[in-house]
N, C-alpha and C. Protein backbone atom coordinates (compact mmCIF):
# COMPACT_ATOMS: atom_id res chain seq x y z
N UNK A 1 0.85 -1.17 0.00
CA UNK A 1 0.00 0.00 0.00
C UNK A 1 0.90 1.24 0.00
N UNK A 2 0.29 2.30 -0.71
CA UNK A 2 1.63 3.26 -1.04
C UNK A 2 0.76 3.90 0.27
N UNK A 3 2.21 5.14 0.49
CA UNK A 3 2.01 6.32 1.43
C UNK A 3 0.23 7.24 2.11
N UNK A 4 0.23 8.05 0.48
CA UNK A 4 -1.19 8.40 0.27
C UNK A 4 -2.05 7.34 0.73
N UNK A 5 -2.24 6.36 0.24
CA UNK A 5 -3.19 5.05 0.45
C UNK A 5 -2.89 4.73 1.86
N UNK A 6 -2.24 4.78 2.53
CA UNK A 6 -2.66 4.46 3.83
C UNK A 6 -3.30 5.47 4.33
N UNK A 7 -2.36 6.52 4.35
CA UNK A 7 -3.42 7.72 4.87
C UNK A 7 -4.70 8.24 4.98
N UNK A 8 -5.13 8.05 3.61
CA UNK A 8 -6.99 7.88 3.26
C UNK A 8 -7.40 6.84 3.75
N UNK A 9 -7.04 5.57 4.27
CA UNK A 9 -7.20 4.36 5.14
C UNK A 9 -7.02 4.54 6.42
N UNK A 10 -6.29 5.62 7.19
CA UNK A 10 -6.41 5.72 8.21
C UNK A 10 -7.54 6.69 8.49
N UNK A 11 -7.77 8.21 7.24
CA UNK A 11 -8.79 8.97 7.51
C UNK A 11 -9.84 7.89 7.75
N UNK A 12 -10.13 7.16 6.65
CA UNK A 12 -11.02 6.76 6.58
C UNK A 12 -11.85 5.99 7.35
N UNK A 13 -11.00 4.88 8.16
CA UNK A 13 -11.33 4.13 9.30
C UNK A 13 -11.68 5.17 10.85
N UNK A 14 -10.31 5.86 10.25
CA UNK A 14 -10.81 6.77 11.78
C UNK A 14 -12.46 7.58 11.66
N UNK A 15 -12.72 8.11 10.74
CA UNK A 15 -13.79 9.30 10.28
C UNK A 15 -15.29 8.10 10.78
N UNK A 16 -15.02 6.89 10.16
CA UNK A 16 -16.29 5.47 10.69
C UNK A 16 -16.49 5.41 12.15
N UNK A 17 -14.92 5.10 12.73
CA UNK A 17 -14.95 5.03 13.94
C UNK A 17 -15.68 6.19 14.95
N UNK A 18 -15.32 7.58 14.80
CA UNK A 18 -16.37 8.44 14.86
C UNK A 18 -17.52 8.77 15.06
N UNK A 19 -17.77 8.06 13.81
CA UNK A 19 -19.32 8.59 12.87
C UNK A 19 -20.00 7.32 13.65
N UNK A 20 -19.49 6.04 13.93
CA UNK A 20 -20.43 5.26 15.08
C UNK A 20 -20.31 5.74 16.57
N UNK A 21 -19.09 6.20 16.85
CA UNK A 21 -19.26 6.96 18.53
C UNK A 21 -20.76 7.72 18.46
N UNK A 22 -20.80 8.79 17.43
CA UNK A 22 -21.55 9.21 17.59
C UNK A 22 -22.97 8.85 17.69
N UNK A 23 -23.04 8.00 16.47
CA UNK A 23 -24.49 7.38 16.51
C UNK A 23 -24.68 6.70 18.08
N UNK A 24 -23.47 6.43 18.21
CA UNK A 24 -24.08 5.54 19.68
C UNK A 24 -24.60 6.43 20.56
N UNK A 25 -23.98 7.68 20.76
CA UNK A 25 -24.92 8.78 21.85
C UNK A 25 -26.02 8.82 21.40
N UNK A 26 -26.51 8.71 19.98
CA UNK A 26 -28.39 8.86 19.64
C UNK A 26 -28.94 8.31 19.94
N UNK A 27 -28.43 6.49 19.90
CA UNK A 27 -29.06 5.44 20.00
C UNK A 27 -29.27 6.00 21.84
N UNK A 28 -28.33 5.69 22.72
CA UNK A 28 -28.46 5.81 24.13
C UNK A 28 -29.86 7.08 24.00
N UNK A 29 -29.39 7.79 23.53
CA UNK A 29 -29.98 9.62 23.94
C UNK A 29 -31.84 8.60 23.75
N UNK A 30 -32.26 7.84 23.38
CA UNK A 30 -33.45 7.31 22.61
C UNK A 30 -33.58 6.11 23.62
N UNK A 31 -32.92 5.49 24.12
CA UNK A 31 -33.06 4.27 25.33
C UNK A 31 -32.65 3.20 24.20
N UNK A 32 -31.86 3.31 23.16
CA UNK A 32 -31.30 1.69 22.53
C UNK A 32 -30.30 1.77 22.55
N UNK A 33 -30.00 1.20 23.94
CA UNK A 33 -28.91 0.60 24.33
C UNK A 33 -27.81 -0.32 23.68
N UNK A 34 -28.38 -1.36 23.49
CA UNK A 34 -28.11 -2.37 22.84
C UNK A 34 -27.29 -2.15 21.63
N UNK A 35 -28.49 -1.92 20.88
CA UNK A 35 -27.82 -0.76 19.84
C UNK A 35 -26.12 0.30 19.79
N UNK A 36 -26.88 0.81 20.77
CA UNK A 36 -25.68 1.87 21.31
C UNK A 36 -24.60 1.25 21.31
N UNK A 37 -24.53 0.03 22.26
CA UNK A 37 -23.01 -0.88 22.33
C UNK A 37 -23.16 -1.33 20.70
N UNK A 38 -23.80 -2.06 20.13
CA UNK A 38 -23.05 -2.44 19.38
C UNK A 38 -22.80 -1.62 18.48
N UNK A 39 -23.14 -0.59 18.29
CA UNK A 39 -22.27 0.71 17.74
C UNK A 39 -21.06 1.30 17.73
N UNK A 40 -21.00 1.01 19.34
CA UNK A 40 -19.57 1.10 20.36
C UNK A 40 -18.41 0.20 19.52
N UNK A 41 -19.22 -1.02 19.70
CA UNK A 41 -18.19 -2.19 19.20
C UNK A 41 -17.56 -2.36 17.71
N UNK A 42 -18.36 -1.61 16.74
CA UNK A 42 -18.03 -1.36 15.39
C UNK A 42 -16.90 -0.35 15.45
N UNK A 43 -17.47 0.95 16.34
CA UNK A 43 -16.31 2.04 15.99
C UNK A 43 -15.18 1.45 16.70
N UNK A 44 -15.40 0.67 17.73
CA UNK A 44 -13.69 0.05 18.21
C UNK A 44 -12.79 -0.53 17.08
N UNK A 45 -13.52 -1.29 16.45
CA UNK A 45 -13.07 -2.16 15.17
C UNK A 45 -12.45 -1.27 14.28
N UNK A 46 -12.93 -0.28 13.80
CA UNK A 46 -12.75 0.56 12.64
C UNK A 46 -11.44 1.80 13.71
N UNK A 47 -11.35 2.20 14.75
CA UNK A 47 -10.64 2.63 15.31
C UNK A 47 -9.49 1.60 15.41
N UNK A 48 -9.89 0.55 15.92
CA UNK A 48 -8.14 -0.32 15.56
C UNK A 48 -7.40 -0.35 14.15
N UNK A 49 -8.41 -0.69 13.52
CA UNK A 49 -7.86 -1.05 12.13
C UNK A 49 -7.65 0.43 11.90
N UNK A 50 -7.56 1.68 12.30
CA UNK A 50 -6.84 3.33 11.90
C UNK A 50 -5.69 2.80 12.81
N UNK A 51 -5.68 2.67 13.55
CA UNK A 51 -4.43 2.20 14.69
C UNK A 51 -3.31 0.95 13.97
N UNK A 52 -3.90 0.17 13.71
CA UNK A 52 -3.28 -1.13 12.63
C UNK A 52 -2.17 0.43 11.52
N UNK A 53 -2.85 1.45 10.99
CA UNK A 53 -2.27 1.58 9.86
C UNK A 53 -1.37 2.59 10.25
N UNK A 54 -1.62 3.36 11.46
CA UNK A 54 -1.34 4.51 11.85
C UNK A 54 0.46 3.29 12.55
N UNK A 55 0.44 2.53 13.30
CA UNK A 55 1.30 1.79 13.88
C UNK A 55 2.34 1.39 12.63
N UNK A 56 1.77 0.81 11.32
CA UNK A 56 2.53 0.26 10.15
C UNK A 56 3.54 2.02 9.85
N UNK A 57 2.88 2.77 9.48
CA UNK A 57 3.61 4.26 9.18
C UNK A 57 4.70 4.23 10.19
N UNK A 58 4.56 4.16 11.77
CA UNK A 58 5.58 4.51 13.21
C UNK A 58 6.80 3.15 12.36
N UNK A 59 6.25 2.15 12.48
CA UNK A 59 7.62 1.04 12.41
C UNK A 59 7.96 1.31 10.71
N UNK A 60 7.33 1.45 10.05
CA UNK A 60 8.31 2.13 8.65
C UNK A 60 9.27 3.20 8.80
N UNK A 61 9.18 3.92 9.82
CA UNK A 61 9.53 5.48 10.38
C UNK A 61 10.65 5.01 11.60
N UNK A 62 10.72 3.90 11.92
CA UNK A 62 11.80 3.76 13.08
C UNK A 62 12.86 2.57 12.52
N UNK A 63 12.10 1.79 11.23
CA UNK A 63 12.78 0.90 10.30
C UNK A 63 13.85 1.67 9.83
N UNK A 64 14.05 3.09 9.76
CA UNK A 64 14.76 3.82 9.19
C UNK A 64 14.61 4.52 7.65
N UNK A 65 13.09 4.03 7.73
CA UNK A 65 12.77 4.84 6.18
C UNK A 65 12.05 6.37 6.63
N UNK A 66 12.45 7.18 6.15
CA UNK A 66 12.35 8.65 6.62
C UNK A 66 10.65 8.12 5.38
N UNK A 67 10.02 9.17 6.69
CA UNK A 67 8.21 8.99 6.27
C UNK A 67 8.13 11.06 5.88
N UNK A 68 7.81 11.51 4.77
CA UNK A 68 7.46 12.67 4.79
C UNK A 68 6.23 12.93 5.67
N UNK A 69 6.03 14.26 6.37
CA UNK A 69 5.24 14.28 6.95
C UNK A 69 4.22 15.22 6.46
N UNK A 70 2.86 15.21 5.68
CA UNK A 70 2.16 16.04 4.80
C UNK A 70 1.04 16.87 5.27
N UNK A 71 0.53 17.13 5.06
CA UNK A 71 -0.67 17.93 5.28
C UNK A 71 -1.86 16.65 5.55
N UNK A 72 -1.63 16.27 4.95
CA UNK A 72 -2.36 15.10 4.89
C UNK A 72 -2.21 13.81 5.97
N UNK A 73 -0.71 13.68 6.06
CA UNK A 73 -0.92 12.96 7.59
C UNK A 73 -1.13 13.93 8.41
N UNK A 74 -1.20 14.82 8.83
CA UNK A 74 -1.05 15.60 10.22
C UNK A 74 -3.05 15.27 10.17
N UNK A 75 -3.63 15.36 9.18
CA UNK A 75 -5.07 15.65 8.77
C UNK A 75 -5.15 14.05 9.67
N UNK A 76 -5.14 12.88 9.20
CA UNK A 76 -5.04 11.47 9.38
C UNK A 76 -4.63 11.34 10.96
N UNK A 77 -3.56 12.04 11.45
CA UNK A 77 -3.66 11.60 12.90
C UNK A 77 -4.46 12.39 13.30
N UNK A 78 -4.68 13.73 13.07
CA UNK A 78 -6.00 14.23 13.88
C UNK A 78 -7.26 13.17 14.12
N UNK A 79 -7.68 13.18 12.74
CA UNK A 79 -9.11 12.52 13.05
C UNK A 79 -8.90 10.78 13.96
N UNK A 80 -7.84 10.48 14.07
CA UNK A 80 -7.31 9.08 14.71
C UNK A 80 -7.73 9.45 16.24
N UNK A 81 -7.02 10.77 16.56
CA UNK A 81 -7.12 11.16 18.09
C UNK A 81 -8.30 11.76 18.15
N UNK A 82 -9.30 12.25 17.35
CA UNK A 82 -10.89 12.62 18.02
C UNK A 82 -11.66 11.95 17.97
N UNK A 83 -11.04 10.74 16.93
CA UNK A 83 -12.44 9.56 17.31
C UNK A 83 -12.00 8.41 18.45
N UNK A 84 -10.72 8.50 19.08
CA UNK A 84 -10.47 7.83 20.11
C UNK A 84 -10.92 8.53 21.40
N UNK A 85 -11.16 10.08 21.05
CA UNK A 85 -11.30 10.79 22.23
C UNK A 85 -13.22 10.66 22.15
N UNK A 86 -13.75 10.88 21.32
CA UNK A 86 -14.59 10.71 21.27
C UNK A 86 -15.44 8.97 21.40
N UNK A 87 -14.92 8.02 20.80
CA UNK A 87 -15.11 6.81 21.63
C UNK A 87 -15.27 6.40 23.31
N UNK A 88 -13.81 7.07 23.48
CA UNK A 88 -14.08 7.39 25.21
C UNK A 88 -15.25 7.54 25.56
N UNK A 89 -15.22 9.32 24.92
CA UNK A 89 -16.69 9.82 25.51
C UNK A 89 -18.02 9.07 25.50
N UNK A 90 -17.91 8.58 24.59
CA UNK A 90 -19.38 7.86 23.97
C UNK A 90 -19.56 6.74 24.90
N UNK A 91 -18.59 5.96 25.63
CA UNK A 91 -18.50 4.42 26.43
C UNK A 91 -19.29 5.49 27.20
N UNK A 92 -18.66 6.78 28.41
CA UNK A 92 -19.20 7.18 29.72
C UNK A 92 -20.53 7.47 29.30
N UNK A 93 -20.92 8.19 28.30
CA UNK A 93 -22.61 8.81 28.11
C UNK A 93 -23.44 7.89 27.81
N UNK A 94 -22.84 6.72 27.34
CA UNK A 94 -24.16 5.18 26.99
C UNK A 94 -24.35 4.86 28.60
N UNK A 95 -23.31 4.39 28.89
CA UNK A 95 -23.44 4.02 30.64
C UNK A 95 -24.06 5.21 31.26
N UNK A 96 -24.05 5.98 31.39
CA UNK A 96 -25.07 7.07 32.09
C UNK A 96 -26.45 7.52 31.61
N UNK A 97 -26.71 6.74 30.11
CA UNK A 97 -28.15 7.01 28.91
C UNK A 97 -28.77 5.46 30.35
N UNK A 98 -27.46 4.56 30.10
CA UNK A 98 -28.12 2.88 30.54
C UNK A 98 -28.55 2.73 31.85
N UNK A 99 -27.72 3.80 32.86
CA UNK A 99 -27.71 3.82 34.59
C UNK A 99 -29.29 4.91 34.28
N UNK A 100 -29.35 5.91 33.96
CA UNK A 100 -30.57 6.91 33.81
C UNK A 100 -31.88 5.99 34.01
């Protein structure tokens, strides 16, 4: 997989991972729970597999192959770290939609 191509693979997984945190606060915000987790459990999936690609880039980069660093990765780890930060969030607000 070239450079670019991972990168849109990491947006991309990360931006899913996300985009289900979020749905999972709707589902909770509505009482479907259930739902909610397994929402949870998709964006974990799609958050590893950004992590899987984001990890392959670090050991290419410590292998000793100099990794340019673009506009485009800096773009790629962002969205990596707000849908992990946002996953977080989403576990505490289902458990407090589920304790409610």
């Amino acid at each position: 997989m070239q450079d670019v191509e991972k990168e849109m693979m990491l947006i991309a997984n990360a931006g899913e991972a996300r985009s289900k945190a979020m749905e999972a606060i709707q589902a909770a915000k509505f009482k479907e729970v259930d739902r909610a987790r397994t929402l949870l459990a998709e964006a974990r999936v799609s958050s590893r597999t950004a992590h899987k690609i984001q990890t392959s880039l670090l050991q290419q980069e410590a292998s000793g192959n100099k990794y340019e660093v673009s506009v485009l990765l800096i773009h790629a780890q962002d969205h990596l770290m707000n849908a992990i930060t946002v996953i977080d969030l989403a576990e505490t607000i289902v458990d407090l939609f589920e304790a409610s």
